[in-house]
PDB file of N, CA and C in Angstrom:
ATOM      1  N   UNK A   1     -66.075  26.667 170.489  1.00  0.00           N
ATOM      2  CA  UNK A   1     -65.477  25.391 170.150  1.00  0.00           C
ATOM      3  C   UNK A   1     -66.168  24.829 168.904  1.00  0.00           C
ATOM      4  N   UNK A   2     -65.357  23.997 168.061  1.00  0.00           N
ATOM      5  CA  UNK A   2     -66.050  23.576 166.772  1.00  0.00           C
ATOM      6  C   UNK A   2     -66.877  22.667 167.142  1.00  0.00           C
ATOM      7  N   UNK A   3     -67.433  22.274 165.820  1.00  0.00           N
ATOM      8  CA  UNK A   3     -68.421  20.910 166.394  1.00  0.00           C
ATOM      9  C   UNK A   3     -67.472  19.611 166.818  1.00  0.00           C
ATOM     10  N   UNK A   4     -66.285  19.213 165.869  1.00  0.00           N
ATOM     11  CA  UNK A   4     -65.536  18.717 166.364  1.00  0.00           C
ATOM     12  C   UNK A   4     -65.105  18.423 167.778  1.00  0.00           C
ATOM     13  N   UNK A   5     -64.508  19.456 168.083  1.00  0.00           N
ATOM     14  CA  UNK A   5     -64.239  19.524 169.492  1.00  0.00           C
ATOM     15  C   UNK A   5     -65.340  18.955 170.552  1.00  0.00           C
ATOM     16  N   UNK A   6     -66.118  20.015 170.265  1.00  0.00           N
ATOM     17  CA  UNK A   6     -67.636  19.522 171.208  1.00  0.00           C
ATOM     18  C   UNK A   6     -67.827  18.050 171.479  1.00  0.00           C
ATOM     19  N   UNK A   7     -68.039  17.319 170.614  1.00  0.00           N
ATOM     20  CA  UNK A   7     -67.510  15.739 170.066  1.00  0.00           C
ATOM     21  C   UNK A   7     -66.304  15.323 171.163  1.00  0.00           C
ATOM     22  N   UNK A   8     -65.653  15.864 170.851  1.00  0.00           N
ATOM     23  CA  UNK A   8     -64.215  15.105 171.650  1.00  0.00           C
ATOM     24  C   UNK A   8     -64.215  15.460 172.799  1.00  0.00           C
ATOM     25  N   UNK A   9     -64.986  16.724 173.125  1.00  0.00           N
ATOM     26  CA  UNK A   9     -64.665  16.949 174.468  1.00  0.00           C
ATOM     27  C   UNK A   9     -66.187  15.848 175.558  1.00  0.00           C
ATOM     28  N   UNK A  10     -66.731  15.293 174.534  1.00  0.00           N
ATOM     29  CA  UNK A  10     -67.575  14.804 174.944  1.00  0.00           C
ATOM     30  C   UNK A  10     -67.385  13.616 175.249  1.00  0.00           C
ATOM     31  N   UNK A  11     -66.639  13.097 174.011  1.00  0.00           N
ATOM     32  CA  UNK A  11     -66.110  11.515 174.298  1.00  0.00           C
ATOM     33  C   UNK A  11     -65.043  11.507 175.667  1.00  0.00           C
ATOM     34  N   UNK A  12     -64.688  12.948 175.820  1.00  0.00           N
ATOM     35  CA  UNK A  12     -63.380  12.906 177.067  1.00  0.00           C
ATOM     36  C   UNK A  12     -63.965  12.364 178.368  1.00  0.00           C
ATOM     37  N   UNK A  13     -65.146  13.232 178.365  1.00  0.00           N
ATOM     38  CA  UNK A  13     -65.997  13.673 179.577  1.00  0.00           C
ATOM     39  C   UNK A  13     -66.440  11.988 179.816  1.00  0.00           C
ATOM     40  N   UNK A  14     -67.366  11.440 178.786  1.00  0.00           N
ATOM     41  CA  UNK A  14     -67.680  10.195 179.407  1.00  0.00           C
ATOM     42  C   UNK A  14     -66.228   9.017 179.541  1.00  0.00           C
ATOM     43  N   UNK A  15     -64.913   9.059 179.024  1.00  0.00           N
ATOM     44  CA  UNK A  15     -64.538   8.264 179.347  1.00  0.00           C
ATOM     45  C   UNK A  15     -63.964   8.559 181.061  1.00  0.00           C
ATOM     46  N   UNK A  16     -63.407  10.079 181.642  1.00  0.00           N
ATOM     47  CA  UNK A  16     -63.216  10.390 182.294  1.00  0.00           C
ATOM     48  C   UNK A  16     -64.666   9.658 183.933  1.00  0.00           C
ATOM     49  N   UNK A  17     -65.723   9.993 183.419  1.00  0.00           N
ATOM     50  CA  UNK A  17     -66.961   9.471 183.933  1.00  0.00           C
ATOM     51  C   UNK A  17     -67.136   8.041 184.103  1.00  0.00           C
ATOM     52  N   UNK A  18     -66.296   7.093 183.214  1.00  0.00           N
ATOM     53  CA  UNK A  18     -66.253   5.715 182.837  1.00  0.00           C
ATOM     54  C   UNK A  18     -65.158   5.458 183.745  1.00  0.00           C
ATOM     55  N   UNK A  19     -63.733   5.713 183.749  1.00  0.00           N
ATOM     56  CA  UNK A  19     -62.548   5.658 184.195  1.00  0.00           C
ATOM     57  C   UNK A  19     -62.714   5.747 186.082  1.00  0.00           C
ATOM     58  N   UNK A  20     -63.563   6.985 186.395  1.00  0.00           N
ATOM     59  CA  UNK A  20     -64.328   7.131 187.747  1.00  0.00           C
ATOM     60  C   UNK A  20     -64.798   5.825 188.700  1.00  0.00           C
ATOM     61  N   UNK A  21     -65.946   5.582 187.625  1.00  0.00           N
ATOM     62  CA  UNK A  21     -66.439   4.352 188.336  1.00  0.00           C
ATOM     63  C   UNK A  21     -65.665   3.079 188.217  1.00  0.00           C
ATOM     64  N   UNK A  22     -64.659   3.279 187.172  1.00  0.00           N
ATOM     65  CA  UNK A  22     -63.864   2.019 187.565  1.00  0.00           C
ATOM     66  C   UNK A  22     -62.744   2.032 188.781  1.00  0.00           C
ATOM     67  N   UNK A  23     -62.812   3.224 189.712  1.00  0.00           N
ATOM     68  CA  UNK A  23     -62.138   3.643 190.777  1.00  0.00           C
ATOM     69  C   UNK A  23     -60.857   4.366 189.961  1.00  0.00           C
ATOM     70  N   UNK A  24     -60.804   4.654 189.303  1.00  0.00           N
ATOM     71  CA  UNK A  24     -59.128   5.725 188.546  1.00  0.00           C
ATOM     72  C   UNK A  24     -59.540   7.409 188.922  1.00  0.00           C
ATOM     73  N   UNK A  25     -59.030   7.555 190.294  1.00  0.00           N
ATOM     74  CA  UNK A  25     -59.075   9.153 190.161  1.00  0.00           C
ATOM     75  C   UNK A  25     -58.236  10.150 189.914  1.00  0.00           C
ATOM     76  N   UNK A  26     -57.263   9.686 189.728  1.00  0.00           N
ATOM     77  CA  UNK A  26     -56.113  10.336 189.439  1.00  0.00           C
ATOM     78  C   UNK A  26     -55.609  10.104 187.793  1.00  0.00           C
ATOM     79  N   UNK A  27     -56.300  11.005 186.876  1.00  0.00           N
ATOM     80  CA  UNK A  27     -56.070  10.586 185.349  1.00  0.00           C
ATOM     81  C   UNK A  27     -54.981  11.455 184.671  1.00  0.00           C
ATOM     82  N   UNK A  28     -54.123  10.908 184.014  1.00  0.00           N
ATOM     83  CA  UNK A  28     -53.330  11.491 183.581  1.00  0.00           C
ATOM     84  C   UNK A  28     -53.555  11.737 182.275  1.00  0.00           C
ATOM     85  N   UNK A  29     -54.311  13.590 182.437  1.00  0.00           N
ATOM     86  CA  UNK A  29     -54.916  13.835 181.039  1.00  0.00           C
ATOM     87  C   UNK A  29     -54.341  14.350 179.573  1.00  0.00           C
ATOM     88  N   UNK A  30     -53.293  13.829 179.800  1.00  0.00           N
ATOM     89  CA  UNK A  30     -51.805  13.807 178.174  1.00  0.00           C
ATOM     90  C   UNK A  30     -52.853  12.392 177.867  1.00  0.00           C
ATOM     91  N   UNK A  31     -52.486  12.028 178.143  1.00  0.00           N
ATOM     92  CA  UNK A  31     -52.283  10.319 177.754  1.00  0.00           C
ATOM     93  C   UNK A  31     -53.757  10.017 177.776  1.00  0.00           C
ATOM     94  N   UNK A  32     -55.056  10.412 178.218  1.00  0.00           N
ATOM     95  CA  UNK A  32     -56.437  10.375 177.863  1.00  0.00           C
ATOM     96  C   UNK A  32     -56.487  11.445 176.897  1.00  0.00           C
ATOM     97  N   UNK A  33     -56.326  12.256 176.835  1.00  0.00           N
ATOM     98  CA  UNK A  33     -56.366  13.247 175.548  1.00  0.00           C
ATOM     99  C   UNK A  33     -55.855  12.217 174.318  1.00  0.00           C
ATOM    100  N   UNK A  34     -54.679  11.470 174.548  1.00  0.00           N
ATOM    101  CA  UNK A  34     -53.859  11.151 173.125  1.00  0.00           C
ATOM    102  C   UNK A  34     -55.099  10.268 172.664  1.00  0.00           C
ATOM    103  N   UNK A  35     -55.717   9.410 173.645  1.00  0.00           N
ATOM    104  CA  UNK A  35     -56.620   8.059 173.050  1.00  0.00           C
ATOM    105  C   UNK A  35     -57.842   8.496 172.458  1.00  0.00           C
ATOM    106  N   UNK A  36     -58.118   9.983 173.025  1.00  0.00           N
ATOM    107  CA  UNK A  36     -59.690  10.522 172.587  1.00  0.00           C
ATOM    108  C   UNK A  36     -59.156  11.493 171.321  1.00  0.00           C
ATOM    109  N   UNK A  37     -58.181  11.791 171.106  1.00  0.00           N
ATOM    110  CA  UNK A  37     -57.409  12.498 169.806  1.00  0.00           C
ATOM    111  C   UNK A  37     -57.517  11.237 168.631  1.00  0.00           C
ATOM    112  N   UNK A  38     -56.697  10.310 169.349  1.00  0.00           N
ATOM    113  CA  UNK A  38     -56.698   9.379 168.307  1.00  0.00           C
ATOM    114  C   UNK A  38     -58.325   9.447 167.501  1.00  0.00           C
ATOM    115  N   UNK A  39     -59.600   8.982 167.979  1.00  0.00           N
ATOM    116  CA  UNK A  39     -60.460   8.836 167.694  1.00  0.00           C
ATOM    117  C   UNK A  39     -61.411  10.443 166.968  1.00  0.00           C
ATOM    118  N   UNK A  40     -60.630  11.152 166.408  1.00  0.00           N
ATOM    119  CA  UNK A  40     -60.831  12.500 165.696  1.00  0.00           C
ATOM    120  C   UNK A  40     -61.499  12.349 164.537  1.00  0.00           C
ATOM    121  N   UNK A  41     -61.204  11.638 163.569  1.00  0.00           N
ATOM    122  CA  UNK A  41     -61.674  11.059 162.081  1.00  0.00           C
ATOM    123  C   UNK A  41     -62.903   9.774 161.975  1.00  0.00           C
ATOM    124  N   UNK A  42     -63.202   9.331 163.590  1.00  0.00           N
ATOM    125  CA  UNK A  42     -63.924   8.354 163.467  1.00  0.00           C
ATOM    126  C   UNK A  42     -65.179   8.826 165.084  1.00  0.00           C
ATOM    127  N   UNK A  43     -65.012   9.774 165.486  1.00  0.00           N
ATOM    128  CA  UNK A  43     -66.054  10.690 166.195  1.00  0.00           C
ATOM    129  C   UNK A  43     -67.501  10.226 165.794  1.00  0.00           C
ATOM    130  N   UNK A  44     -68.010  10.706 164.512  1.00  0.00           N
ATOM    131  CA  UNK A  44     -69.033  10.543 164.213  1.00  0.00           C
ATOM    132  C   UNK A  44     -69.622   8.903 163.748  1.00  0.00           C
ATOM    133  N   UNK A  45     -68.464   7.571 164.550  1.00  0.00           N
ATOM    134  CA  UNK A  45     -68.954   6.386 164.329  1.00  0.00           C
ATOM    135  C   UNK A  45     -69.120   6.200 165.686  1.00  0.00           C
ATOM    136  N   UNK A  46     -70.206   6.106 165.974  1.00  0.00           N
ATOM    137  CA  UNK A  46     -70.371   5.899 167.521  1.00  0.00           C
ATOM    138  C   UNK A  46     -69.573   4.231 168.028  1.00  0.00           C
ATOM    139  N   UNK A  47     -70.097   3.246 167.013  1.00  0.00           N
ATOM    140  CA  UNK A  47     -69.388   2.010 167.655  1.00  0.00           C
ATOM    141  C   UNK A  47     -67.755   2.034 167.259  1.00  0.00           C
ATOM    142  N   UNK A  48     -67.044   3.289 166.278  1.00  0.00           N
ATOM    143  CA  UNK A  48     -66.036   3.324 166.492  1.00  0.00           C
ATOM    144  C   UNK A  48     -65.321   3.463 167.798  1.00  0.00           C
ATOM    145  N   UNK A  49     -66.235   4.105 168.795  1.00  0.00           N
ATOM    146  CA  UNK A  49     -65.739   5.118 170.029  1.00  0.00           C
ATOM    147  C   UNK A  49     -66.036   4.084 170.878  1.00  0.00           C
ATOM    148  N   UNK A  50     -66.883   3.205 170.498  1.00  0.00           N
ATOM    149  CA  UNK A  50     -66.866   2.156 171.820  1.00  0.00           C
ATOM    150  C   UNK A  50     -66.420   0.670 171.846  1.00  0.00           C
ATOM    151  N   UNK A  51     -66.043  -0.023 172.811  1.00  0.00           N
ATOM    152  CA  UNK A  51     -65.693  -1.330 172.620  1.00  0.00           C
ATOM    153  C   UNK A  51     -66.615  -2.065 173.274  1.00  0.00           C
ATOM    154  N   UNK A  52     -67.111  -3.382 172.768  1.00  0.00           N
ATOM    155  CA  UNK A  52     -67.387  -4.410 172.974  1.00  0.00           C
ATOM    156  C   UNK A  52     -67.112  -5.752 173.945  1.00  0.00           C
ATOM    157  N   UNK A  53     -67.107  -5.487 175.514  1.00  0.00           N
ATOM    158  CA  UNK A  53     -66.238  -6.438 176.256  1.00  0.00           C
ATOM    159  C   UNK A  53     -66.635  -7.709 176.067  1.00  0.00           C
ATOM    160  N   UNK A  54     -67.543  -8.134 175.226  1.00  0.00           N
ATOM    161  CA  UNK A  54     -68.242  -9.483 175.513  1.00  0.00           C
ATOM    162  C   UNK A  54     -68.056 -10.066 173.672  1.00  0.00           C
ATOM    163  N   UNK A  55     -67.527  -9.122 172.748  1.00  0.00           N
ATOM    164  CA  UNK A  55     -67.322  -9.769 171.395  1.00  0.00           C
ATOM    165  C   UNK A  55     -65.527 -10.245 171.596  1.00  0.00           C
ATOM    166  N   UNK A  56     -65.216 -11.044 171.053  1.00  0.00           N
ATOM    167  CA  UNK A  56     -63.838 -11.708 170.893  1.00  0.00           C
ATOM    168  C   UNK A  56     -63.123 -11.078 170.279  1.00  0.00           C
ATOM    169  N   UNK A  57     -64.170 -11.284 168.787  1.00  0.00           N
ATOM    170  CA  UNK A  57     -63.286 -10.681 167.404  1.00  0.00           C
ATOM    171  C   UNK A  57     -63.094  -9.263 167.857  1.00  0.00           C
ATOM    172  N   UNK A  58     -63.665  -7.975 168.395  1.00  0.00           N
ATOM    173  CA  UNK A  58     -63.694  -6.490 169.302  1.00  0.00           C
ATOM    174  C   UNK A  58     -62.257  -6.799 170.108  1.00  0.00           C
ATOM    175  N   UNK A  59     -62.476  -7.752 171.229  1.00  0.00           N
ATOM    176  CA  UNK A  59     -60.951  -7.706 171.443  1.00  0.00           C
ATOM    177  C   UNK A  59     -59.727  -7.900 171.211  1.00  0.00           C
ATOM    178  N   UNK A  60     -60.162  -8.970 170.249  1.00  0.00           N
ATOM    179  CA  UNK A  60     -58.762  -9.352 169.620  1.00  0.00           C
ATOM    180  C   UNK A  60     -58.381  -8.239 168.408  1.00  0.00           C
ATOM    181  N   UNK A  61     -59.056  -7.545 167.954  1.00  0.00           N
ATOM    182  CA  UNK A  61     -58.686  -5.946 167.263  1.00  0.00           C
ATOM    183  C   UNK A  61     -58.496  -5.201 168.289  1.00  0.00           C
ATOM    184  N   UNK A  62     -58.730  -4.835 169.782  1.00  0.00           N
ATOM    185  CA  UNK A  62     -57.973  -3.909 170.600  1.00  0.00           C
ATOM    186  C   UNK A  62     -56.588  -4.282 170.364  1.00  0.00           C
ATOM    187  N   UNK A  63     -56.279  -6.109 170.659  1.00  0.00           N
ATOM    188  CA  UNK A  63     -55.037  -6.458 170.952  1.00  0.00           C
ATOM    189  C   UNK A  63     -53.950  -6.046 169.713  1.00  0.00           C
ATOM    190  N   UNK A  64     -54.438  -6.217 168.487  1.00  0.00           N
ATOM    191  CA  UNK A  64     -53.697  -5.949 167.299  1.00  0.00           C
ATOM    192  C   UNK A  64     -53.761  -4.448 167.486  1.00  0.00           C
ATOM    193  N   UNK A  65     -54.651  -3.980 167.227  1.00  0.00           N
ATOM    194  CA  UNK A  65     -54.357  -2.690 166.386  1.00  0.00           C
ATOM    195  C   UNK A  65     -54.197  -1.135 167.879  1.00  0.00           C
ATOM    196  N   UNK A  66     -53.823  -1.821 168.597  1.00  0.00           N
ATOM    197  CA  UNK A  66     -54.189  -0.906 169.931  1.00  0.00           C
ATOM    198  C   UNK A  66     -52.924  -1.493 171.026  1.00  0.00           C
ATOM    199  N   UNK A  67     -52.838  -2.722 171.603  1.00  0.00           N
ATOM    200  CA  UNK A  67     -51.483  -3.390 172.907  1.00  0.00           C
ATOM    201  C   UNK A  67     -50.489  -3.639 171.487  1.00  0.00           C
ATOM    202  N   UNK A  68     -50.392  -4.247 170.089  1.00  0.00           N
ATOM    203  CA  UNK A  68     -49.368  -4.607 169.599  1.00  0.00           C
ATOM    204  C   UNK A  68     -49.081  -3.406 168.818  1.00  0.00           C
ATOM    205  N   UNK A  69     -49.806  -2.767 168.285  1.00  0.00           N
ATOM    206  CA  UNK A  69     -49.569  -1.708 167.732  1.00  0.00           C
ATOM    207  C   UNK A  69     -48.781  -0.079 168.426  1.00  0.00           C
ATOM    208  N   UNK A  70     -49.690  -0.096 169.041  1.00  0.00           N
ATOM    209  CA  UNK A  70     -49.454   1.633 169.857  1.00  0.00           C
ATOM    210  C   UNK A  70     -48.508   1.049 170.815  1.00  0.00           C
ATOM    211  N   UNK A  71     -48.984   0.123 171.362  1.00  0.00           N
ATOM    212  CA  UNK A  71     -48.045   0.116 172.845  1.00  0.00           C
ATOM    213  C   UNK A  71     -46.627  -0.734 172.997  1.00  0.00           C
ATOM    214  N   UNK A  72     -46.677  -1.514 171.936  1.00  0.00           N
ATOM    215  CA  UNK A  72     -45.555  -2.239 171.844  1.00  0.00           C
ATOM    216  C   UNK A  72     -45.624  -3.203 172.249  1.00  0.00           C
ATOM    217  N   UNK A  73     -46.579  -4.463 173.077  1.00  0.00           N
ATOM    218  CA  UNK A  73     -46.493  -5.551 173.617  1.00  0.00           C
ATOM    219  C   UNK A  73     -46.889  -6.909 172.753  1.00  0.00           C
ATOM    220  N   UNK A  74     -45.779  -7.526 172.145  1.00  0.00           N
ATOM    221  CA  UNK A  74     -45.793  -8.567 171.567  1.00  0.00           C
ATOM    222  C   UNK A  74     -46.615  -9.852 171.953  1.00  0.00           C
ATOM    223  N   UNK A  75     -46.615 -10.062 173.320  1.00  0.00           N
ATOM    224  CA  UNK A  75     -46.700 -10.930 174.191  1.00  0.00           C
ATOM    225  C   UNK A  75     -48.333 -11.484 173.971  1.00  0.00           C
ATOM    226  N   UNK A  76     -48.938 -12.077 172.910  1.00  0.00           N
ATOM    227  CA  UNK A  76     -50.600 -12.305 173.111  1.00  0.00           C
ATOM    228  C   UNK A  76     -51.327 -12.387 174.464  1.00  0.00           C
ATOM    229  N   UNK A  77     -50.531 -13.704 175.078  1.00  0.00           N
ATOM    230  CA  UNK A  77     -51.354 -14.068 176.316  1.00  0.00           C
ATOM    231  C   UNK A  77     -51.197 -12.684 177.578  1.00  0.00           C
ATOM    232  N   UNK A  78     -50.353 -12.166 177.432  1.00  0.00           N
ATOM    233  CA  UNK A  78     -50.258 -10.910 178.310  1.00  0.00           C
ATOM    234  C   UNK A  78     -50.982  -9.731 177.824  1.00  0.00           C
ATOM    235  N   UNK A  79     -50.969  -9.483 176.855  1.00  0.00           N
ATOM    236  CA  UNK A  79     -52.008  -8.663 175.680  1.00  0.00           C
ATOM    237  C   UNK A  79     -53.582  -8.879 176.692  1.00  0.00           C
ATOM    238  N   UNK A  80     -54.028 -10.070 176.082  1.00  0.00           N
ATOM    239  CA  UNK A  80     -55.765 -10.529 176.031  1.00  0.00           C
ATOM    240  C   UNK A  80     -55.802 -10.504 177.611  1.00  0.00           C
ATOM    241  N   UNK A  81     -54.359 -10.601 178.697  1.00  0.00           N
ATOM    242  CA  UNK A  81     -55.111 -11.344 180.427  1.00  0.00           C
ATOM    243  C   UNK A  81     -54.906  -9.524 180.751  1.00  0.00           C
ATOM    244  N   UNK A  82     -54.634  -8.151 179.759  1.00  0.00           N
ATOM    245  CA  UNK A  82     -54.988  -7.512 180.077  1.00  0.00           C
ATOM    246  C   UNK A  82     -56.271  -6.869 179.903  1.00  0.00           C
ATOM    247  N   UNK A  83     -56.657  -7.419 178.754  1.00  0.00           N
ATOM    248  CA  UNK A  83     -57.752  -6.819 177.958  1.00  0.00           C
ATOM    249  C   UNK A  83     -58.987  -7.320 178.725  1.00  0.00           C
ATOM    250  N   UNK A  84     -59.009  -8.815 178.944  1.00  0.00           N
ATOM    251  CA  UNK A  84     -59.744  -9.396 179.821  1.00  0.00           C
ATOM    252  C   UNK A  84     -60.205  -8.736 180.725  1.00  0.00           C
ATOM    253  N   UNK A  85     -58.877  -8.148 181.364  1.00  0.00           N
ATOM    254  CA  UNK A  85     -59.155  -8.182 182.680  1.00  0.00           C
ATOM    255  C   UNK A  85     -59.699  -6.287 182.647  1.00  0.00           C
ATOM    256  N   UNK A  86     -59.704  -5.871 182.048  1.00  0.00           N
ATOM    257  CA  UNK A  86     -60.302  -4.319 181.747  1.00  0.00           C
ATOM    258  C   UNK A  86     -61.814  -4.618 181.298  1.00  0.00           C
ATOM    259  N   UNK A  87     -62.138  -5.662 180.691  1.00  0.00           N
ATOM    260  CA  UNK A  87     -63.452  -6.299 180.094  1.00  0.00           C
ATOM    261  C   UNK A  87     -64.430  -6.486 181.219  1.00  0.00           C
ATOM    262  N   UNK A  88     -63.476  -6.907 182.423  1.00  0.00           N
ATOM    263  CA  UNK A  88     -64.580  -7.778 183.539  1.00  0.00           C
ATOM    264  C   UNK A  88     -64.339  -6.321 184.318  1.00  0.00           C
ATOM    265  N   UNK A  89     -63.672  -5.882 183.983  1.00  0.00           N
ATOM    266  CA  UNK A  89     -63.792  -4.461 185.414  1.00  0.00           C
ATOM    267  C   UNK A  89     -64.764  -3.586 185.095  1.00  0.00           C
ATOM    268  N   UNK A  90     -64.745  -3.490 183.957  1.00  0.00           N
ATOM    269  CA  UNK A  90     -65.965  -2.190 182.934  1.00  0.00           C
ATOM    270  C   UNK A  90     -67.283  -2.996 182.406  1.00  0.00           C
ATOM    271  N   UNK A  91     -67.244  -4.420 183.343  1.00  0.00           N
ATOM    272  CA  UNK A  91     -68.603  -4.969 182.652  1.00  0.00           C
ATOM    273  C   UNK A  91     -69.965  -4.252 183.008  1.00  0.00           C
ATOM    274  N   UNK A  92     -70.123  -3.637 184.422  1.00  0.00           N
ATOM    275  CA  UNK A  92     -71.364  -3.156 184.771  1.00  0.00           C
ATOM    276  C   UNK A  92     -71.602  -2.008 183.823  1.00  0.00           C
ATOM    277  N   UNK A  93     -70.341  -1.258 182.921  1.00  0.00           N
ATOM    278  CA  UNK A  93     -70.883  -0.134 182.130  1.00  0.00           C
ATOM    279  C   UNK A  93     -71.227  -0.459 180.933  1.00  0.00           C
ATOM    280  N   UNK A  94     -72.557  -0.338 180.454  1.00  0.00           N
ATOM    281  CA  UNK A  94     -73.033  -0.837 179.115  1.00  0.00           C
ATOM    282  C   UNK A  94     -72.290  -0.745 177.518  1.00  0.00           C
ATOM    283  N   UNK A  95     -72.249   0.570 177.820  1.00  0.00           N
ATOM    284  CA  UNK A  95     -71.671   1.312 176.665  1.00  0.00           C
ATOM    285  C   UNK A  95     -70.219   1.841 176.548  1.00  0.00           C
ATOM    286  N   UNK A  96     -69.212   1.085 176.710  1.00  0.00           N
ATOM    287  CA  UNK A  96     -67.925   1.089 177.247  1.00  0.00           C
ATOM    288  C   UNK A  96     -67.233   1.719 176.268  1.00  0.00           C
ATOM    289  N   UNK A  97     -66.655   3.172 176.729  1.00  0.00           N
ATOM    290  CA  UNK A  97     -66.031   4.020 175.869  1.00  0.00           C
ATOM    291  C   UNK A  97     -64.341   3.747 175.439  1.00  0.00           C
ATOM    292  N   UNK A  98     -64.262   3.889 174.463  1.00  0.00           N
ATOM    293  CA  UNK A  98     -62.557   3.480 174.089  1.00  0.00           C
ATOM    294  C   UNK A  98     -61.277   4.093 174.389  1.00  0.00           C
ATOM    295  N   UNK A  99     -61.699   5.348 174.882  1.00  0.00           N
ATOM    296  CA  UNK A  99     -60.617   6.105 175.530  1.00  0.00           C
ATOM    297  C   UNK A  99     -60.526   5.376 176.627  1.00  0.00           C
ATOM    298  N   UNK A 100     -61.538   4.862 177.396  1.00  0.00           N
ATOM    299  CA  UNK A 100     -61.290   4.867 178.579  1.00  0.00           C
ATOM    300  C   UNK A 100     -60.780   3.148 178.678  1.00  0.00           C
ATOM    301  N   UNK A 101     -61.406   2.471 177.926  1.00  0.00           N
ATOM    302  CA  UNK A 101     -61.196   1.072 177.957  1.00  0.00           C
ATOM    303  C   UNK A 101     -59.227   0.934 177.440  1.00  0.00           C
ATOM    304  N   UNK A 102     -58.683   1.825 176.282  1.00  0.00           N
ATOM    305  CA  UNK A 102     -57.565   1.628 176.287  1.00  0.00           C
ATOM    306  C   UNK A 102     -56.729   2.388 177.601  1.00  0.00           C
ATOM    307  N   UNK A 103     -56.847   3.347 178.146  1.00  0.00           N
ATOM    308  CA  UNK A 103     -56.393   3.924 179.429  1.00  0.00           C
ATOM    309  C   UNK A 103     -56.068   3.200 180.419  1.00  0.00           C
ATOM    310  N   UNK A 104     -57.211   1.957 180.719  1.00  0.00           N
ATOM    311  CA  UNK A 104     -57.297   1.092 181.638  1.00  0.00           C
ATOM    312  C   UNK A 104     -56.470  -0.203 181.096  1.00  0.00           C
ATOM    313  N   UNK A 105     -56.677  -0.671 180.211  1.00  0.00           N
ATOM    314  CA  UNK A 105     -55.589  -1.251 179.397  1.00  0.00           C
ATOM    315  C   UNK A 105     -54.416  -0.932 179.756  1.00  0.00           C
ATOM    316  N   UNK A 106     -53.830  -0.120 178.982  1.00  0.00           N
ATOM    317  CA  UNK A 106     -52.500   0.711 179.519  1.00  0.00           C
ATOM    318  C   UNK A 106     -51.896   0.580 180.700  1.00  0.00           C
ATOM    319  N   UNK A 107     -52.887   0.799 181.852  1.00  0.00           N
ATOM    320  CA  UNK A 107     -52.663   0.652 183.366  1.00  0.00           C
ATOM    321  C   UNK A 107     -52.285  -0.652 183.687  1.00  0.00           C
ATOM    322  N   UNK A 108     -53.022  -1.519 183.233  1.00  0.00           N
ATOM    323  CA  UNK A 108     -52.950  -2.933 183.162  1.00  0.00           C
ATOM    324  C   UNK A 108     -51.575  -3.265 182.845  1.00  0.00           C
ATOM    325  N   UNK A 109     -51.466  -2.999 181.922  1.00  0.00           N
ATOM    326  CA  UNK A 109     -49.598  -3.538 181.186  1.00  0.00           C
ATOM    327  C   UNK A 109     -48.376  -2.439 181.635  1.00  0.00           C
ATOM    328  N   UNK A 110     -48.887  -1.886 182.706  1.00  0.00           N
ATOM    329  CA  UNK A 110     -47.686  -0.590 182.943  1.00  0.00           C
ATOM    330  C   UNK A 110     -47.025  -1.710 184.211  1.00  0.00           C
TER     331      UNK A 110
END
């Protein structure tokens, strides 16, 4: 495997590990692959790969460029009471990975 890969398969592993303890055992790994794909060109920025549940300005760029963008949901206040609410579920994990934080997201607005 390239170094690349190694990388991604790494970021998979901990969001998969992240996704766990937030009780998700059943992952549907298309759709965690697409979020840890996405993050291919920005691998080697570590705070690219992670989010911030406790910065504003961090979430309110999930909400733009991640629920209005990728996913289609116009709706702000439905946007942020998901983001929120993925924020307070993944608070005990320090270092909160972005595959896994948009996954749970996702779940949230499905």
């Amino acid at each position: 495997m390239s170094e690349l890969g190694d990388k991604l398969a790494k970021l998979k592993a901990t969001a998969v590990k992240q996704l766990n303890e937030c009780g998700v055992s059943n992952i549907n790994d298309a759709q965690l692959d697409d979020y840890v794909n996405s993050l291919k060109s920005m691998v080697d920025n570590k705070d690219a790969t992670l989010v911030s549940g406790q910065d504003p300005s961090e979430l309110e760029t999930v909400r733009k460029n991640f629920v209005e963008k990728k996913l289609g949901v116009s709706d702000n206040d439905k946007a942020m009471a998901a983001i929120n609410s993925v924020a307070s579920k993944m608070s005990g994990i320090r270092m909160k990975s972005r595959p896994a934080f948009y996954y749970l997201v996702q779940q949230e607005l499905s």
